[in-house]
Protein backbone atom coordinates (compact mmCIF):
# COMPACT_ATOMS: atom_id res chain seq x y z
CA UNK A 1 306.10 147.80 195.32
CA UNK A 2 303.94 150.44 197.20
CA UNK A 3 302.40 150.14 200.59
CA UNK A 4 299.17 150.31 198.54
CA UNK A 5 300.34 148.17 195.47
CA UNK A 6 300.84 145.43 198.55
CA UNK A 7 297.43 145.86 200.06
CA UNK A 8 296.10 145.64 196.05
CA UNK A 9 297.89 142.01 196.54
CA UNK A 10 296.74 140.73 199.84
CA UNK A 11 293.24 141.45 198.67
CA UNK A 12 293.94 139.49 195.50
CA UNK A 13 295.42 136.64 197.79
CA UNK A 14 293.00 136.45 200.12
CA UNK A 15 290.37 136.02 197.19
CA UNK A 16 291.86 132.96 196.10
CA UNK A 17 292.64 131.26 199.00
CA UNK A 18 289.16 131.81 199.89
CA UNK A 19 287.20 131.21 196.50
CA UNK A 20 289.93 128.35 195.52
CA UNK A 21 289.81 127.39 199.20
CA UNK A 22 294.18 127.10 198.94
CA UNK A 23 295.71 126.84 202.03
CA UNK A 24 297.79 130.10 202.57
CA UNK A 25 300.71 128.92 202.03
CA UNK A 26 300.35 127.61 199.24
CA UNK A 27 298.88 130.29 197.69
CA UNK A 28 301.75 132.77 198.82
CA UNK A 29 303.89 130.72 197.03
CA UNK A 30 302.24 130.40 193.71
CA UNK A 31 301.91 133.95 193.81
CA UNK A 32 305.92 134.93 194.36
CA UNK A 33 306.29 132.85 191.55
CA UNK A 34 303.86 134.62 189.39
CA UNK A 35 304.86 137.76 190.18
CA UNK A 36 308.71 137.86 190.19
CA UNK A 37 309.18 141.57 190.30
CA UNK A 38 308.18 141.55 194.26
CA UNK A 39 311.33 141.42 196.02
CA UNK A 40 311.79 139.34 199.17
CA UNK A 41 310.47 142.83 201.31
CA UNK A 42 307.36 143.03 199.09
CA UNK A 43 306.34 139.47 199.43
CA UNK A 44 307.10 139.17 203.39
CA UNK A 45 305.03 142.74 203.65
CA UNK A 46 302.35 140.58 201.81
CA UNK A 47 302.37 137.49 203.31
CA UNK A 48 301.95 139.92 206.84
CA UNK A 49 299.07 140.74 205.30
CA UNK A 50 297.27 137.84 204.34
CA UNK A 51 298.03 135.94 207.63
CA UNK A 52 296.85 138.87 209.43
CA UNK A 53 294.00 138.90 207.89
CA UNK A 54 293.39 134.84 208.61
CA UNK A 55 294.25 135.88 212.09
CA UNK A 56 291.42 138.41 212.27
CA UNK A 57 288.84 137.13 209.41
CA UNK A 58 285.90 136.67 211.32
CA UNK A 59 286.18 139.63 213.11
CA UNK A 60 287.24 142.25 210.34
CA UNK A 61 284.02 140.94 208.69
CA UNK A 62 281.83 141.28 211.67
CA UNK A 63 283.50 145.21 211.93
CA UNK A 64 282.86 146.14 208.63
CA UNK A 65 279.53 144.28 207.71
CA UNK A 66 281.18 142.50 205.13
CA UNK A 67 282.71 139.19 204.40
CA UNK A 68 284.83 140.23 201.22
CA UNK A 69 288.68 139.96 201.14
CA UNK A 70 288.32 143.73 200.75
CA UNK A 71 286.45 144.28 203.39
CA UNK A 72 288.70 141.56 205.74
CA UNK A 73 291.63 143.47 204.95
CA UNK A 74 289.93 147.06 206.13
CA UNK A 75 288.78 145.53 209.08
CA UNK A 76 292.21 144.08 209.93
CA UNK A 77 294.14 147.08 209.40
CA UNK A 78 292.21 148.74 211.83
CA UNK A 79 291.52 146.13 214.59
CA UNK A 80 295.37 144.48 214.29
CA UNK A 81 297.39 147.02 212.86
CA UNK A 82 295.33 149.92 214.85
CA UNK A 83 295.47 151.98 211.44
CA UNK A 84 293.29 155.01 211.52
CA UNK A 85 290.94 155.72 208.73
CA UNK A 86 292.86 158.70 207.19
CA UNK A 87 296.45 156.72 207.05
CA UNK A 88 293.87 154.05 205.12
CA UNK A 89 292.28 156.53 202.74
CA UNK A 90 295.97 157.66 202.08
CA UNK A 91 296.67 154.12 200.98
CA UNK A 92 292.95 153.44 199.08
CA UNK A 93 293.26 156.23 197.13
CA UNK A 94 292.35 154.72 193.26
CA UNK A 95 296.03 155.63 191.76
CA UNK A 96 297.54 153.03 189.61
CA UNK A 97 298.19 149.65 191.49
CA UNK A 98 296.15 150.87 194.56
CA UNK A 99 292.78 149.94 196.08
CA UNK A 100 289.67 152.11 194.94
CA UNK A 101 289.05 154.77 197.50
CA UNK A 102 286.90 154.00 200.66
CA UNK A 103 283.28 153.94 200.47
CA UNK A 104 281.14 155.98 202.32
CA UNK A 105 279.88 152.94 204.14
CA UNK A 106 283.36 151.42 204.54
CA UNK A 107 283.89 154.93 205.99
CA UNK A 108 280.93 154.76 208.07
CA UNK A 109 281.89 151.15 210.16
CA UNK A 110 285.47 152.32 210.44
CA UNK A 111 283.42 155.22 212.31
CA UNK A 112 281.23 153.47 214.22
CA UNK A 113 281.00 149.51 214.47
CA UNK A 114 283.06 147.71 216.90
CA UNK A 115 283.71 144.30 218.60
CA UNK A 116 281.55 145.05 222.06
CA UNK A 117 278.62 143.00 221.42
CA UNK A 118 280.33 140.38 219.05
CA UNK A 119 279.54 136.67 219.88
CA UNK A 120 282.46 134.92 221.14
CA UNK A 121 283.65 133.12 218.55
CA UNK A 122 283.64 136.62 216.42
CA UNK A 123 285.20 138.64 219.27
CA UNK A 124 288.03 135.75 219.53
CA UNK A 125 288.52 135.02 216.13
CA UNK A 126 287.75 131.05 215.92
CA UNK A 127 285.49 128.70 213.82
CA UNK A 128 281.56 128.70 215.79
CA UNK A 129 282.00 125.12 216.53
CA UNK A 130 284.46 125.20 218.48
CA UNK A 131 282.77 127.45 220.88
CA UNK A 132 281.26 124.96 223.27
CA UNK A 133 284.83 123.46 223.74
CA UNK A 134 286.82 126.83 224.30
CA UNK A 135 283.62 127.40 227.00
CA UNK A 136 284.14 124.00 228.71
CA UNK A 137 288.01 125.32 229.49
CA UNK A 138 287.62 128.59 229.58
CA UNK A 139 284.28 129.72 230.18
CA UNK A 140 283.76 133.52 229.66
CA UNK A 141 287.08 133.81 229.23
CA UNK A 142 287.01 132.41 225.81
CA UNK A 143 286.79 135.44 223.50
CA UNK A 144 290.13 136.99 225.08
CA UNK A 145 292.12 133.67 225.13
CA UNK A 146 290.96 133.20 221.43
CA UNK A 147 291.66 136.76 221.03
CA UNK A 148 295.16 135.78 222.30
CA UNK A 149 295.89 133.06 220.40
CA UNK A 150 295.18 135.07 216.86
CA UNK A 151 298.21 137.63 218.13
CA UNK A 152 301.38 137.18 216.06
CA UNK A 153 303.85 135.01 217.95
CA UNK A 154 307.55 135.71 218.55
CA UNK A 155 310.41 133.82 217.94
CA UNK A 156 311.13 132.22 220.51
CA UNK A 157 314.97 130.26 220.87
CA UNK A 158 316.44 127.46 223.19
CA UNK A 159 320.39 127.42 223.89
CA UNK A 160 321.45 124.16 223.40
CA UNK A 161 323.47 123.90 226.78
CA UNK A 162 325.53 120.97 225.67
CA UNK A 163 327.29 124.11 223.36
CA UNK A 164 326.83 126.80 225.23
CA UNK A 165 324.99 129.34 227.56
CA UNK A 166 322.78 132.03 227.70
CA UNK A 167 324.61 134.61 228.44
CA UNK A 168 327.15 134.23 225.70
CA UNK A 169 324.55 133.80 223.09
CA UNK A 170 322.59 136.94 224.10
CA UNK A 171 325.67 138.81 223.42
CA UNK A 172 326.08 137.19 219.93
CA UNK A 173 322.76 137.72 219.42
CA UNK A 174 322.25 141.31 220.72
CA UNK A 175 321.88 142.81 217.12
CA UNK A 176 318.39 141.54 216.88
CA UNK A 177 317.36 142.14 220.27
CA UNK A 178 316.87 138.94 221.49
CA UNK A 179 316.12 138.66 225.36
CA UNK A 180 315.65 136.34 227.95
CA UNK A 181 312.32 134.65 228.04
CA UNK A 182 310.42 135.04 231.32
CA UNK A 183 310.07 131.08 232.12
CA UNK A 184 312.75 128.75 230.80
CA UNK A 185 316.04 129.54 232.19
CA UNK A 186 317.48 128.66 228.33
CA UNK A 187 315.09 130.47 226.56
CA UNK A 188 315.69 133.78 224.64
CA UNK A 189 312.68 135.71 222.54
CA UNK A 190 312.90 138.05 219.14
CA UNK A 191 309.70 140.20 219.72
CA UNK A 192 308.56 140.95 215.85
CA UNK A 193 306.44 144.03 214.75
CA UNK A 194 302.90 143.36 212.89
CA UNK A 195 304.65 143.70 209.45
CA UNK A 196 308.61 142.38 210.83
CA UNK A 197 310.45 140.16 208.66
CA UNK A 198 311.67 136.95 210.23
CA UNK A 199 315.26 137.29 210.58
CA UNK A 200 317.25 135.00 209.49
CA UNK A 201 318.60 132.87 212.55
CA UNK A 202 319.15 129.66 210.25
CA UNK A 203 322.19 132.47 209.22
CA UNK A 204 323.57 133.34 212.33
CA UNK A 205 326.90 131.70 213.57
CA UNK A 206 325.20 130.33 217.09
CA UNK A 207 322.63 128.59 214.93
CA UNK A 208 325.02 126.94 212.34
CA UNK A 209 327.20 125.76 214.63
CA UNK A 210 324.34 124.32 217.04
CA UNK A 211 324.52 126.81 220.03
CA UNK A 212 320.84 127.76 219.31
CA UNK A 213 317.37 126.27 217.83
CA UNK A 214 314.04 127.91 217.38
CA UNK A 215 311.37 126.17 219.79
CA UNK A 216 308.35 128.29 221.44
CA UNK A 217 309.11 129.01 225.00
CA UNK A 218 305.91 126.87 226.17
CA UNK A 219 307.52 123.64 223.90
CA UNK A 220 310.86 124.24 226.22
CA UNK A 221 308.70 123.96 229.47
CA UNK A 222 307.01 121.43 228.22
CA UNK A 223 310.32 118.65 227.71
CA UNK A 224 311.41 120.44 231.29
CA UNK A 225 308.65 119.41 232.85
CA UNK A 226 309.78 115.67 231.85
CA UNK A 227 312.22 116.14 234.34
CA UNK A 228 314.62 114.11 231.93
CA UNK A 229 317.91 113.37 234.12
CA UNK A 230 321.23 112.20 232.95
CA UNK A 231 321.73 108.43 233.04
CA UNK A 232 318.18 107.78 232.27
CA UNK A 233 316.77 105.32 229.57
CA UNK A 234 314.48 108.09 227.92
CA UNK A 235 312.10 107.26 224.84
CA UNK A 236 310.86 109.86 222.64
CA UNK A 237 307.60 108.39 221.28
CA UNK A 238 306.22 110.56 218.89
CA UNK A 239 309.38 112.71 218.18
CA UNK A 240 308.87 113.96 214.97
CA UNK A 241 311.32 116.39 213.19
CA UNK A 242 313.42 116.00 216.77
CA UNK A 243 312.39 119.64 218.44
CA UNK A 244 311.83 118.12 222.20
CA UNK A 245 314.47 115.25 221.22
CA UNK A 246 316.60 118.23 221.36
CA UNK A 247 315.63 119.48 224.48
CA UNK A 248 315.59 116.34 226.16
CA UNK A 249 319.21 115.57 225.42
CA UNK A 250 320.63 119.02 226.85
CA UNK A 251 318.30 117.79 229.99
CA UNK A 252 320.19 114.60 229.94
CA UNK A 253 323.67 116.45 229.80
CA UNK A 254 324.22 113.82 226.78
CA UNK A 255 324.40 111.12 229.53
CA UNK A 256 322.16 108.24 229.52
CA UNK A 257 320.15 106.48 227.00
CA UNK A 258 317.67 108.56 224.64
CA UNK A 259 315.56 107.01 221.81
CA UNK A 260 313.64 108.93 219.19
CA UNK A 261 311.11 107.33 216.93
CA UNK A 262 308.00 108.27 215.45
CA UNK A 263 305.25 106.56 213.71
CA UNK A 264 305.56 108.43 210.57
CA UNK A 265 309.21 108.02 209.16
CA UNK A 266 308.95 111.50 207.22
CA UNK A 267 308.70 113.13 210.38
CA UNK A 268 311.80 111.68 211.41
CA UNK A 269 313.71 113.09 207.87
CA UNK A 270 315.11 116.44 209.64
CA UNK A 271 316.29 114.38 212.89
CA UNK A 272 319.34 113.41 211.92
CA UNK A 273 320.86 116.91 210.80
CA UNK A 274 319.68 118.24 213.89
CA UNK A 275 321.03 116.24 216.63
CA UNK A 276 324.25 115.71 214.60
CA UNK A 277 324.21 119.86 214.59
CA UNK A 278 323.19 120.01 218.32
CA UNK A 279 326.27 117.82 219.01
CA UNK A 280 323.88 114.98 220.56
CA UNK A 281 325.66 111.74 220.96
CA UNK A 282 323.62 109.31 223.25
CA UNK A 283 320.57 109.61 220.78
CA UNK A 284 319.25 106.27 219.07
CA UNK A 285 316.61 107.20 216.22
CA UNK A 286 314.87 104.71 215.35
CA UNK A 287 313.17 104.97 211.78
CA UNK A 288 310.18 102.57 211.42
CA UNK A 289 310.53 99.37 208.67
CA UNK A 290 307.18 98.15 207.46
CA UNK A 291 305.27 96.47 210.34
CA UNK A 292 308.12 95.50 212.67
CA UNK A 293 307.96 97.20 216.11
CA UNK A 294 311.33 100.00 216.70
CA UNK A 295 310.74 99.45 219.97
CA UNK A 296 310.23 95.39 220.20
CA UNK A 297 313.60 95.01 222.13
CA UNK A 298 312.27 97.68 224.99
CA UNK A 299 310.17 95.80 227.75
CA UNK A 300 309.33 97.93 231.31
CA UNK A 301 313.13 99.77 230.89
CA UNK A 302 312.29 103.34 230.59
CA UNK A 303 312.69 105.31 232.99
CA UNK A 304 310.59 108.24 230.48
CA UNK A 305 308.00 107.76 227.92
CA UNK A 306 307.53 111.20 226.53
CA UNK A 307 304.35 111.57 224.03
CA UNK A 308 304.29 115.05 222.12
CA UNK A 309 301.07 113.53 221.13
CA UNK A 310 299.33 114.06 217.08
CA UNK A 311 296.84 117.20 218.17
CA UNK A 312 294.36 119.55 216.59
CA UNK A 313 296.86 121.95 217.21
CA UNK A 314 294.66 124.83 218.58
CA UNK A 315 297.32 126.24 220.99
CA UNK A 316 299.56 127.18 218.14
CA UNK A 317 296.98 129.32 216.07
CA UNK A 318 299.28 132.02 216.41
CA UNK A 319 302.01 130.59 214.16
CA UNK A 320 299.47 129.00 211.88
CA UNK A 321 296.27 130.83 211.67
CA UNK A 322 295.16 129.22 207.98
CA UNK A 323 294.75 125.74 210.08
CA UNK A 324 291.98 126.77 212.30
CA UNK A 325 289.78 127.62 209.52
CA UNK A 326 290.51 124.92 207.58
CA UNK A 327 289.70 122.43 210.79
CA UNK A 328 286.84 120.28 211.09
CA UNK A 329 285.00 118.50 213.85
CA UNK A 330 285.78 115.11 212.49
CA UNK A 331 289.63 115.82 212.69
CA UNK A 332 289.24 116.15 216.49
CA UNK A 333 287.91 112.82 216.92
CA UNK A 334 290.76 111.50 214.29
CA UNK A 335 292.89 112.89 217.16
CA UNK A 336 291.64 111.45 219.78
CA UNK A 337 291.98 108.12 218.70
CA UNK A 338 295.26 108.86 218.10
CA UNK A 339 296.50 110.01 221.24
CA UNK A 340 294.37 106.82 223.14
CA UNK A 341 296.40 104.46 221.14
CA UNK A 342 299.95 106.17 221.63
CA UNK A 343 299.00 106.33 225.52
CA UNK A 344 298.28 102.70 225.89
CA UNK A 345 301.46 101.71 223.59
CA UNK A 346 303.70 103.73 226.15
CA UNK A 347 302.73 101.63 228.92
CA UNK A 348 305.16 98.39 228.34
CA UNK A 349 307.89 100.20 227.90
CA UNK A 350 307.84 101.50 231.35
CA UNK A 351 309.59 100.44 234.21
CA UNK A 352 308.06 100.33 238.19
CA UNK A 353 308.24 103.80 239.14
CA UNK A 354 308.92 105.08 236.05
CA UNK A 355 307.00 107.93 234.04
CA UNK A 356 304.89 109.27 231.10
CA UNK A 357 304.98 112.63 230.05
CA UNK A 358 301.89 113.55 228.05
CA UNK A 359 302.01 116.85 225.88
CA UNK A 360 300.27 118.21 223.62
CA UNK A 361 299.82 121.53 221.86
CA UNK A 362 296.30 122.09 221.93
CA UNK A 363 293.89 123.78 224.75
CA UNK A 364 290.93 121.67 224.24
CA UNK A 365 290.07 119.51 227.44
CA UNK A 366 289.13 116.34 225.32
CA UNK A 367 292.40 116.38 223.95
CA UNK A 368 293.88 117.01 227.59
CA UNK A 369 292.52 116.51 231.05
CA UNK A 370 289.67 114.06 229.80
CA UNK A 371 292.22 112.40 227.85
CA UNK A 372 294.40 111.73 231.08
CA UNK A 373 291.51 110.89 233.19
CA UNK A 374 290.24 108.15 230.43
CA UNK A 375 294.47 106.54 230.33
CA UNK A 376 294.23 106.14 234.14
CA UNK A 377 290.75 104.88 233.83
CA UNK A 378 292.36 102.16 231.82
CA UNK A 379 295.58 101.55 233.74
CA UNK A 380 294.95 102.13 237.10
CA UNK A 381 298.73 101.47 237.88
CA UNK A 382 299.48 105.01 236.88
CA UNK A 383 298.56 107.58 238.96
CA UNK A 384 298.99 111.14 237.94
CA UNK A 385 301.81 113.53 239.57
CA UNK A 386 300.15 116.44 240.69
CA UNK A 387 300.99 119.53 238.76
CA UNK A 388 302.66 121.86 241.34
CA UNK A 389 305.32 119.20 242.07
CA UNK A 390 306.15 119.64 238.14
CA UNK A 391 306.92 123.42 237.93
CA UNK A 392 309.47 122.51 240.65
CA UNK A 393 311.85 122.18 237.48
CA UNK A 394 311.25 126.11 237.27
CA UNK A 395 312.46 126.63 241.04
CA UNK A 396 312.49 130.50 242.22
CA UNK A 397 309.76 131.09 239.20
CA UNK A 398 307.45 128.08 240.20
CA UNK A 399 305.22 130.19 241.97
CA UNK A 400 304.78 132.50 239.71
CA UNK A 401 304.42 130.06 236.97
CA UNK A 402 301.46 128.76 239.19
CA UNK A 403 299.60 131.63 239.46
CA UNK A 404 299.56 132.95 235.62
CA UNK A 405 298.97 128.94 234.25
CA UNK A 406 295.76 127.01 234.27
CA UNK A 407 296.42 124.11 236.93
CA UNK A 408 294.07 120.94 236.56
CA UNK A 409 294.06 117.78 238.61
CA UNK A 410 295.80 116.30 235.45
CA UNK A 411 298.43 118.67 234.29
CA UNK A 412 299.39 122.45 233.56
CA UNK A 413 297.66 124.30 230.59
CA UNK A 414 299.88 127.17 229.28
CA UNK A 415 298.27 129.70 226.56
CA UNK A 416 299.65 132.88 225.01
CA UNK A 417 297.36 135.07 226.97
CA UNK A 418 298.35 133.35 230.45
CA UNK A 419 302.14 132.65 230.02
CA UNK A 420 302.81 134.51 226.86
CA UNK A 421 303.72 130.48 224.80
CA UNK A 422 301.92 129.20 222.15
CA UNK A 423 299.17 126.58 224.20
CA UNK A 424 300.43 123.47 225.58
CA UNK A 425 299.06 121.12 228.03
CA UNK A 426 301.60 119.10 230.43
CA UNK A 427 300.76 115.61 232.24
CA UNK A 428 303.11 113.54 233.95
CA UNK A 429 301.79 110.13 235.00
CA UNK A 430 304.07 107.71 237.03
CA UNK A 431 303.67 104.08 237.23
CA UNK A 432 303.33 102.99 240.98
């Protein structure tokens, strides 16, 4: 296909996910199907498109005056892709396959509208509603983090240490570039282009063999900040497809006692593979059966209770833009329920002096520091550690961790426009 014939596609894509109201996804898939002459470069040049164009919808309308999927696309080109209006009328030019030409008044807000009086929520890309929430955290600030968090993310890797280093697996990886990531000492990062192809890591040797796994740099701070130590009884309490289970092991030096369950047991499906691939040995998983309790035989033992708690998800809008359209108010309160109830079913399982470690990836303070406050509210035997003592796990970059992270009384908030990671908020609470 054409650089044009592919813009002709994305317009048609973006159409339906919007008229049929399809999640993205979904909709990219239907349409490789259809369409079976696109190769696999056509439909990843595509699918560039149409998630840029989530990433920058409200905004590319605002620019051009327009809320079509024609008029999305323009405005992305220019305000993502930084595509100047004569490479554009090069690529609208009416020939067969490609969009119609410009308009004259397509022309003329390409020439002179931009994004300096925009609203917030416009200017950063992010449903109206959610304005007062991204102003409680980070006040003016808002429209730039939001801005931020609609940038395309890089893939980011961990080196499973139990199988290796870093060092060895940036050479084995120098063909695509990788390099180290600026925090976490095991972390290495695949900076990818506007229109870049994922590469295929699930391919490489170092990820076969379990020397490597893809997990965001902020995710890898995150189970650091644990401060998971070999010979500890660690539980992973909402552990899903195993990503900080992972993490947590290599912490552990496979020494100790780690168990991973989750409430949903189809989170749990990819688990085994993984730690089996990751060369974990001292992992229990422990798959839910009807109403009985995984965890019955567990009373004040742990030394950890990590909770990668069920979020709205708003720190990882970069890898997911479709979702933060497609969120509602109600789903935050869903989610706070949630998190209340895995909170207070952490707290028998831990033993005097022991710890919670309460993550999630979202940036919203009711889903963070309000959520801390309101546990400790309820159990006033756990008092929260205070955040700088934390980033000590990052040693000679602790203070500079500090100054480019939002630091509460209740934990660290990391965002891609502070710490370059998807957004995650960190609180460790120990029971005195």
């Amino acid at each position: 296909m054409t650089p044009a014939a592919r813009l002709s596609a994305a317009i048609e894509l973006i159409d339906i996910i919007e008229k049929d109201r399809v999640p993205a996804a979904k909709a990219l898939k239907e349409w490789g199907t259809a369409h079976r002459f696109a190769g696999s470069g056509d439909r990843a040049a595509i699918a560039g498109l149409v998630w840029d164009v989530l990433r920058r919808y409200a905004s590319s309308a605002y620019l051009m005056g327009s809320d079509t999927a024609r008029a999305r696309l323009i405005g992305m080109l220019r305000l993502e892709r930084g595509m100047d209006t004569a490479t554009m009328a090069a690529l609208f030019d009416g020939s067969r396959f490609a969009p119609v030409p410009l308009t004259e008044a397509e022309q003329a807000a390409l020439a002179s509208h931009s994004l300096a009086d925009a609203p917030a929520a416009v200017a950063g890309d992010y449903p109206e509603w959610l304005d007062p929430h991204l102003a409680k955290v980070f006040g003016d600030d808002r429209a730039a983090e939001a801005a931020a968090m609609a940038s395309r993310a890089p893939l980011d890797l961990r080196v499973n240490t139990l199988k290796s280093n870093r060092d060895k697996v940036l050479r084995a990886l120098a063909h695509l570039h990788a390099e180290p990531t600026p925090w976490s000492a095991t972390g290495l990062r695949i900076e990818l282009s506007a229109d870049a192809r994922n590469p295929g890591i699930q391919a490489e040797e170092d990820f076969i063999k379990g020397a490597i796994e893809v997990q965001d740099e902020g995710s890898q701070l995150a189970a650091q900040f644990t401060a998971a130590k070999p010979g500890e009884q660690v539980i992973d309490l909402c552990a899903g497809a195993g990503g900080k289970t992972l993490a947590l092991a290599a912490l552990m030096q496979g020494k100790g006692r780690l168990i991973a369950t989750d409430r949903d047991k189809r989170q749990l499906a990819p688990i085994h593979e993984r730690l089996s691939r990751a060369g974990v040995h001292n992992a229990d998983v422990r798959t839910p059966k009807g109403e009985a309790d995984p965890l019955q035989d567990i009373r004040a033992s742990a030394d950890l209770v990590v909770i990668d708690a069920p979020c709205t998800g708003t720190g990882t809008w970069r890898r997911n833009p479709d979702a933060k359209w497609r969120m509602r108010p109600g789903a935050l309160e869903i989610r706070l329920r949630d998190q209340a109830e895995v909170l207070d079913r952490a707290v028998p399982l831990v033993r005097a002096g022991g710890r919670i470690a309460y993550i999630t990836c979202s940036v919203l303070a009711e889903e963070n520091g309000e959520q801390v406050r309101a546990f400790v509210g309820r159990h006033s035997e756990f008092a929260v550690v205070p955040p700088e003592q934390t980033a000590g796990v990052l040693w000679d970059k602790a203070e500079a961790f500090g100054e480019a992270a939002l630091q509460s009384p209740e934990g660290w908030l990391m965002t891609p426009r502070r710490t370059g990671t998807d957004g995650f908020f960190v609180s460790v609470l120990k029971k005195t």
